[in-house]
Protein backbone atom coordinates (compact mmCIF):
# COMPACT_ATOMS: atom_id res chain seq x y z
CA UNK A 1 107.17 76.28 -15.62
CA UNK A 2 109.91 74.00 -14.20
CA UNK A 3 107.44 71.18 -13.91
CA UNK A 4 106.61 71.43 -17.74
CA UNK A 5 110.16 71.77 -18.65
CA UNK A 6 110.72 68.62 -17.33
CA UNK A 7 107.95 66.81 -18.84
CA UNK A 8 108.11 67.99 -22.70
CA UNK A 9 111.22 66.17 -23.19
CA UNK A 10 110.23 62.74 -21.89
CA UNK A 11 107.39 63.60 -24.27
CA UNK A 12 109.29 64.29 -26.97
CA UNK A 13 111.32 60.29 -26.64
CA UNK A 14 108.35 59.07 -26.13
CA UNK A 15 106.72 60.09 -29.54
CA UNK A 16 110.35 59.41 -31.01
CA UNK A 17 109.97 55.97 -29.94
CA UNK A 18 106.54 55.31 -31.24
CA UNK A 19 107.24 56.67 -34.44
CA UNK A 20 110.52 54.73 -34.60
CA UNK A 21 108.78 51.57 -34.13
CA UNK A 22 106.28 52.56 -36.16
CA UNK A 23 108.60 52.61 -38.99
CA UNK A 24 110.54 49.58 -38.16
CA UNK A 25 107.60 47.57 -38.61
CA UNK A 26 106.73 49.13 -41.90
CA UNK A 27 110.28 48.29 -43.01
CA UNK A 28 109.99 44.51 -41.44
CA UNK A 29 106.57 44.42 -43.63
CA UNK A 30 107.71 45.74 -47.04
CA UNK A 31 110.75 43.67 -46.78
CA UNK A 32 108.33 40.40 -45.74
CA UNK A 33 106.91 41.61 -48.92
CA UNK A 34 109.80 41.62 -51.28
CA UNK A 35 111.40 38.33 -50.13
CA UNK A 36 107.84 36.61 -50.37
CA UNK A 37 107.03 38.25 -53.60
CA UNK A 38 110.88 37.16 -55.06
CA UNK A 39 110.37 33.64 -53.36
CA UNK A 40 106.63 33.25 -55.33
CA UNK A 41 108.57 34.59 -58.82
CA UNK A 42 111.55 31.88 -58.32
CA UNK A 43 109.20 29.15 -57.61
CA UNK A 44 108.13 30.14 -61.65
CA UNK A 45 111.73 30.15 -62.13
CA UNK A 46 112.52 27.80 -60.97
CA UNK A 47 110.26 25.03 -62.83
CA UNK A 48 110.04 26.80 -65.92
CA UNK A 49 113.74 26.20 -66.64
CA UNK A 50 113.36 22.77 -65.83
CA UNK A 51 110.59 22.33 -68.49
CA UNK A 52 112.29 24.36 -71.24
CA UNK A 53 115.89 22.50 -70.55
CA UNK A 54 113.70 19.04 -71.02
CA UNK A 55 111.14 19.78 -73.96
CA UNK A 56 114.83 21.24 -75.96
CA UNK A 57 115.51 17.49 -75.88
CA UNK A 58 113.15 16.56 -78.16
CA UNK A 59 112.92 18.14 -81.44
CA UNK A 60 109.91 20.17 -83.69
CA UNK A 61 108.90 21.76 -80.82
CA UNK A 62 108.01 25.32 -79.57
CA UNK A 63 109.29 24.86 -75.69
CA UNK A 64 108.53 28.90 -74.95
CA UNK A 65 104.75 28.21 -76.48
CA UNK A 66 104.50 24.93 -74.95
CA UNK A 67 104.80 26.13 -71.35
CA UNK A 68 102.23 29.10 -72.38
CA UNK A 69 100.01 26.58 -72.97
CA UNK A 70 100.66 24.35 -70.28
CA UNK A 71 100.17 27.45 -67.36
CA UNK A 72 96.70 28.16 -69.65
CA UNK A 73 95.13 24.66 -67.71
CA UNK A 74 96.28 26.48 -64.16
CA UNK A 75 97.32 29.74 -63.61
CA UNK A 76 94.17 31.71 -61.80
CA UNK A 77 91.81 28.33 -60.78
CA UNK A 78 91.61 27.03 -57.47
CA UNK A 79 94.44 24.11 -57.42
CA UNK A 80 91.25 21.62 -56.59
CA UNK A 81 89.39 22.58 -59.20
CA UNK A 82 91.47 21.84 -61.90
CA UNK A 83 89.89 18.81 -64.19
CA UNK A 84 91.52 16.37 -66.77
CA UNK A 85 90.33 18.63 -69.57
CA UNK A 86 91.93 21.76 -68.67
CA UNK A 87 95.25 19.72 -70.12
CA UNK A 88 93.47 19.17 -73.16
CA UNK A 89 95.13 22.37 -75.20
CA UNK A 90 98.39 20.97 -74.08
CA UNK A 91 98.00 17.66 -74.80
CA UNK A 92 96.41 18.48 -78.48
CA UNK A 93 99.98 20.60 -78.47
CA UNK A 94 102.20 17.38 -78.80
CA UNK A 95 100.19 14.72 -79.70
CA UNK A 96 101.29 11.32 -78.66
CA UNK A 97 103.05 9.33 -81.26
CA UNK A 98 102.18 5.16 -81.28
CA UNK A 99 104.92 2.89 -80.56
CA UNK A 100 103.38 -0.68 -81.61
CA UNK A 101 104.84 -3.01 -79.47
CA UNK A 102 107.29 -0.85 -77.18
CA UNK A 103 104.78 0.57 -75.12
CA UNK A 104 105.71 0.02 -71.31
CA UNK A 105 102.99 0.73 -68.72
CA UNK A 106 104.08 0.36 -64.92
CA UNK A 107 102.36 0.05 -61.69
CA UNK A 108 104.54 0.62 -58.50
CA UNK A 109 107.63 -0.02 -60.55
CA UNK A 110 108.55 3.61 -61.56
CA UNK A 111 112.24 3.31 -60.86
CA UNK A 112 112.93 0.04 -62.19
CA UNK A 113 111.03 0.36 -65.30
CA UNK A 114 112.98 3.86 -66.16
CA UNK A 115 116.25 2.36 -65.40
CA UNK A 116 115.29 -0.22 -67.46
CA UNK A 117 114.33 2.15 -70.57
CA UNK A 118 117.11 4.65 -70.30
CA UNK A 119 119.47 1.86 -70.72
CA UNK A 120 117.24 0.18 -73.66
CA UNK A 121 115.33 1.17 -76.68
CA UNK A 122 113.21 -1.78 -76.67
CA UNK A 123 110.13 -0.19 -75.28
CA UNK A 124 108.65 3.19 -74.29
CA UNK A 125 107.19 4.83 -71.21
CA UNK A 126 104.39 7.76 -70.94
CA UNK A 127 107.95 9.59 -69.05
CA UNK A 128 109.99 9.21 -72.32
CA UNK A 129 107.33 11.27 -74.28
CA UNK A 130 108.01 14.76 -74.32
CA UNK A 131 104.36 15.21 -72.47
CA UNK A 132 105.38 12.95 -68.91
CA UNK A 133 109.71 14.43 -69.42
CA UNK A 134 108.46 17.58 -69.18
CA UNK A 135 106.57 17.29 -66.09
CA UNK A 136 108.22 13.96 -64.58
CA UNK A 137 108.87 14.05 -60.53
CA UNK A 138 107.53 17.82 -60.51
CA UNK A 139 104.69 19.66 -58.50
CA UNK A 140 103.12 22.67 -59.54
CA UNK A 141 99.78 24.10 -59.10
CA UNK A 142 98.01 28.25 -59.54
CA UNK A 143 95.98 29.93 -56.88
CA UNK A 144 92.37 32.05 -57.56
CA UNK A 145 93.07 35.58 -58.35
CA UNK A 146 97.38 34.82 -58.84
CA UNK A 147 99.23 34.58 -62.26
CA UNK A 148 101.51 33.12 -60.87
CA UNK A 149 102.69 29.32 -60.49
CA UNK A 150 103.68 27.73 -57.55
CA UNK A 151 106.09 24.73 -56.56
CA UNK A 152 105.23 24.70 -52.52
CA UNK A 153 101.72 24.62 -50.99
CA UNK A 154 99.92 23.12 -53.53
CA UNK A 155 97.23 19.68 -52.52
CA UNK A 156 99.06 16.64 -52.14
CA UNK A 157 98.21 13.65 -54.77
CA UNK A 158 94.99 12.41 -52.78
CA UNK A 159 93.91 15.75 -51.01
CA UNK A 160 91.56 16.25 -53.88
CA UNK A 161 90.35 14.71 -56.90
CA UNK A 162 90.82 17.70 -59.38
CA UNK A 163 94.25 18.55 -57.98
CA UNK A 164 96.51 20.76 -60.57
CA UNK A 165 99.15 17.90 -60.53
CA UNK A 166 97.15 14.15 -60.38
CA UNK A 167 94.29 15.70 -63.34
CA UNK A 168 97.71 16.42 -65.29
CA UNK A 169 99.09 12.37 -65.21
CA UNK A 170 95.73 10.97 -65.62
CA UNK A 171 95.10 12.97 -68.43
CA UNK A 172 98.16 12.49 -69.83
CA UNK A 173 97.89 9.05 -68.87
CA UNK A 174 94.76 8.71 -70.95
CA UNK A 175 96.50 9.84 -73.70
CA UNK A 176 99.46 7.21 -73.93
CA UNK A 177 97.14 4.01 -73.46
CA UNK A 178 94.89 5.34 -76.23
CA UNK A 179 98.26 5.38 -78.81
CA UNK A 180 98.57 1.78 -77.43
CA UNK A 181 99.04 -0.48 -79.94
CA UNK A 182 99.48 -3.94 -80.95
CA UNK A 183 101.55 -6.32 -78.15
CA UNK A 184 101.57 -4.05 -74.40
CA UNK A 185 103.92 -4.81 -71.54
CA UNK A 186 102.93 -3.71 -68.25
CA UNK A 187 105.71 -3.79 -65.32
CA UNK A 188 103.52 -4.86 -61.69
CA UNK A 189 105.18 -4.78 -58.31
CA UNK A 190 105.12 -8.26 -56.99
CA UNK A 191 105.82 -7.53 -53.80
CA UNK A 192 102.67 -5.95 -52.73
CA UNK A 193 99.16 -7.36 -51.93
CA UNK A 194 97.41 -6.23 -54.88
CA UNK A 195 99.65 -5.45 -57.76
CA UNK A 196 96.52 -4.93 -59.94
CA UNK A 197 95.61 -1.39 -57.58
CA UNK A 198 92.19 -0.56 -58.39
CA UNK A 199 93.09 3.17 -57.50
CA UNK A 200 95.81 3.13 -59.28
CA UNK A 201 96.36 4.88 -62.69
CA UNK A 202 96.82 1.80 -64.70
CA UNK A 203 93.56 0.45 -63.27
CA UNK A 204 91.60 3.16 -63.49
CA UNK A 205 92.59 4.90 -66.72
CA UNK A 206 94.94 2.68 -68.53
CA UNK A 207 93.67 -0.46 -68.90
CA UNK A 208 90.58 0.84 -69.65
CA UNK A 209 91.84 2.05 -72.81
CA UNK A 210 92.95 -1.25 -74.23
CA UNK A 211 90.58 -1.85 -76.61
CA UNK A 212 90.36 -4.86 -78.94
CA UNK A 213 91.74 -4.73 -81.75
CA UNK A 214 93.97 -1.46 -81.76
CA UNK A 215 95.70 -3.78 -78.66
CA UNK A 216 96.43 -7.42 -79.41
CA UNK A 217 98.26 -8.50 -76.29
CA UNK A 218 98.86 -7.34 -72.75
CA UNK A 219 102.31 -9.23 -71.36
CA UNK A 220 102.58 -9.10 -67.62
CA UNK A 221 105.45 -8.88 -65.89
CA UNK A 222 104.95 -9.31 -62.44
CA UNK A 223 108.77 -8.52 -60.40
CA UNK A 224 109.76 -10.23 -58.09
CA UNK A 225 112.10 -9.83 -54.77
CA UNK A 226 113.45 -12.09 -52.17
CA UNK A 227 110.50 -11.25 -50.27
CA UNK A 228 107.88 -11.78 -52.84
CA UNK A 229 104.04 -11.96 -51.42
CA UNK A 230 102.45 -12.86 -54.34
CA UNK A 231 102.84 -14.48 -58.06
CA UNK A 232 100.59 -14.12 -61.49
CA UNK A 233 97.77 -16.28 -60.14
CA UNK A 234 96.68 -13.28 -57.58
CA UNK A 235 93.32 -12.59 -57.28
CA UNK A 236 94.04 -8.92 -58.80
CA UNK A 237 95.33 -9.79 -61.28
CA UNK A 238 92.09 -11.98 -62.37
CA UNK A 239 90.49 -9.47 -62.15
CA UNK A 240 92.64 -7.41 -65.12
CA UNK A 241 91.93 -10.02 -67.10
CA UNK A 242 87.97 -9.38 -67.03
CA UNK A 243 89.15 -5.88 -67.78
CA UNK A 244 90.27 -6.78 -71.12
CA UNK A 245 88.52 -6.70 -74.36
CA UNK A 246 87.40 -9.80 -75.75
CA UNK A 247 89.81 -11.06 -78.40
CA UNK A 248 92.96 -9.44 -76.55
CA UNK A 249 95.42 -11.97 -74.95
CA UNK A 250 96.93 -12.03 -72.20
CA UNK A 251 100.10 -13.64 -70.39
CA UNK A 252 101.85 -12.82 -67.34
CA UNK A 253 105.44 -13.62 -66.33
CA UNK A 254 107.24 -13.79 -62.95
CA UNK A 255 110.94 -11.98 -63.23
CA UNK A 256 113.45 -11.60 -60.35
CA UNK A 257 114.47 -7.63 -60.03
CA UNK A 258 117.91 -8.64 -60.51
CA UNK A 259 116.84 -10.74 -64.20
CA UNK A 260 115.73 -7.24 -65.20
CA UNK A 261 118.45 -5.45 -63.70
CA UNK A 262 121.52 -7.56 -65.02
CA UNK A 263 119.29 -7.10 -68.73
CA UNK A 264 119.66 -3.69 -68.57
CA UNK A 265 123.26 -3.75 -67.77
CA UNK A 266 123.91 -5.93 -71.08
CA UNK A 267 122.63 -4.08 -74.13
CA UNK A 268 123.76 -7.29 -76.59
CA UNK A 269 120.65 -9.18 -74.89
CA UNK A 270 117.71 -8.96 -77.04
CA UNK A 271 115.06 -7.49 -75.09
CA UNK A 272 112.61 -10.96 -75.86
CA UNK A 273 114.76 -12.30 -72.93
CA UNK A 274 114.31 -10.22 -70.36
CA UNK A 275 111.35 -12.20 -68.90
């Protein structure tokens, strides 16, 4: 009896202790579950606001119904397997307006050719339609069997083809060099290689598009740095001029950053000399 009365309260800590951690863990897993379940909701949160707040800057619209339509192409499908046409709906939601002669494509000139139209009216990029505002510097992407949408995780620009975010641009992308119309300026990056990427979007989708005689011209602008590799007689860019139509002319131009830069600073300059 002694012996026994010594043992059944070590015992008794002992199963204390196992149930104690027992429930600690629980705990540690429901509240892994709540802070992972509220980080998942403000990653919706956190980009829907940011495509409301822009789509209110343009007018006519339905921003609430827009976005309902925009998480249709999405929400649920593996963020691989998302092709151009799942945008379709959306894109059919805000049809692209043409802008004859102020239509700006760019190619490894993103910054300078935004700067450049904020501070201008003279000509238009795919990122001034409500379409690329909306959607402009932003990553989002749906998992299989989730409603919800997600801002972390999702496949990088070349991880996949299909990926939620690149099938979005060159849809969207498609969309803006079919309203292309009459003289087109495209801004190149003249100091790389091969200015004329044929992976990039404007070489793959855009110019594609250009078709004779819904687009009279195509202007080049090729910028230039101190450090310049390469000028409009580059062997890529030969080889945008076979991607033309017949009938459609084209002319290329080589501008210093800081010619473009000082034009956008001086709003009296008529945009014809720029380049």
């Amino acid at each position: 009896m002694e012996h026994s009365e010594y043992r059944l309260p070590e015992k008794r800590r002992r199963r204390r202790c196992i149930i104690l951690s027992v429930v600690s863990l629980l705990l540690l897993l429901i509240i892994v579950a709540v802070v992972l379940g509220l980080s998942l909701r403000q990653n919706t949160y956190k980009l829907k606001p940011t495509f409301i707040a822009r789509c209110q800057e343009f007018k006519g619209y339905d921003c609430e119904k827009m976005w309902d339509v925009f998480e249709q192409a999405y929400v649920g499908r593996d963020p691989c397997d998302v092709p151009m046409e799942a945008y379709d709906p959306f894109i059919a939601a805000a049809p692209l307006k043409p802008a004859c002669n102020r239509m700006m494509f760019w190619s490894k000139t993103k910054d300078l050719v935004h700067d450049f139209t904020e501070k201008r009216d003279c000509y238009v990029t795919v990122e001034d339609s409500l379409l690329g505002s909306v959607l402009d510097g932003l990553t989002w992407c749906g998992k299989e069997g989730s409603r919800e949408t997600f801002t972390t995780g999702c496949p990088g620009w070349t991880d996949c083809v299909n990926n939620t975010v690149r099938s979005f641009w060159n849809r969207v992308s498609t969309a803006f060099a079919d309203a292309a119309c009459g003289d087109v300026t495209a801004m190149l990056n003249g100091s790389i290689v091969t200015p004329f990427h044929p992976a990039s979007i404007f070489a793959s989708i855009e110019v594609k598009r250009f078709n004779y005689p819904r687009v009279k011209s195509l202007n080049v602008v090729l910028v230039t740095q101190n450090k310049t590799v390469t000028n409009c007689t580059n062997a890529s860019l030969k080889d945008l001029q076979k991607e033309l139509d017949q009938g459609t002319t084209y002319n290329c131009e080589e501008v210093t950053e800081t010619q473009i830069q000082d034009c956008s600073s001086h709003p009296e300059k008529p945009c014809g000399a720029c380049w």
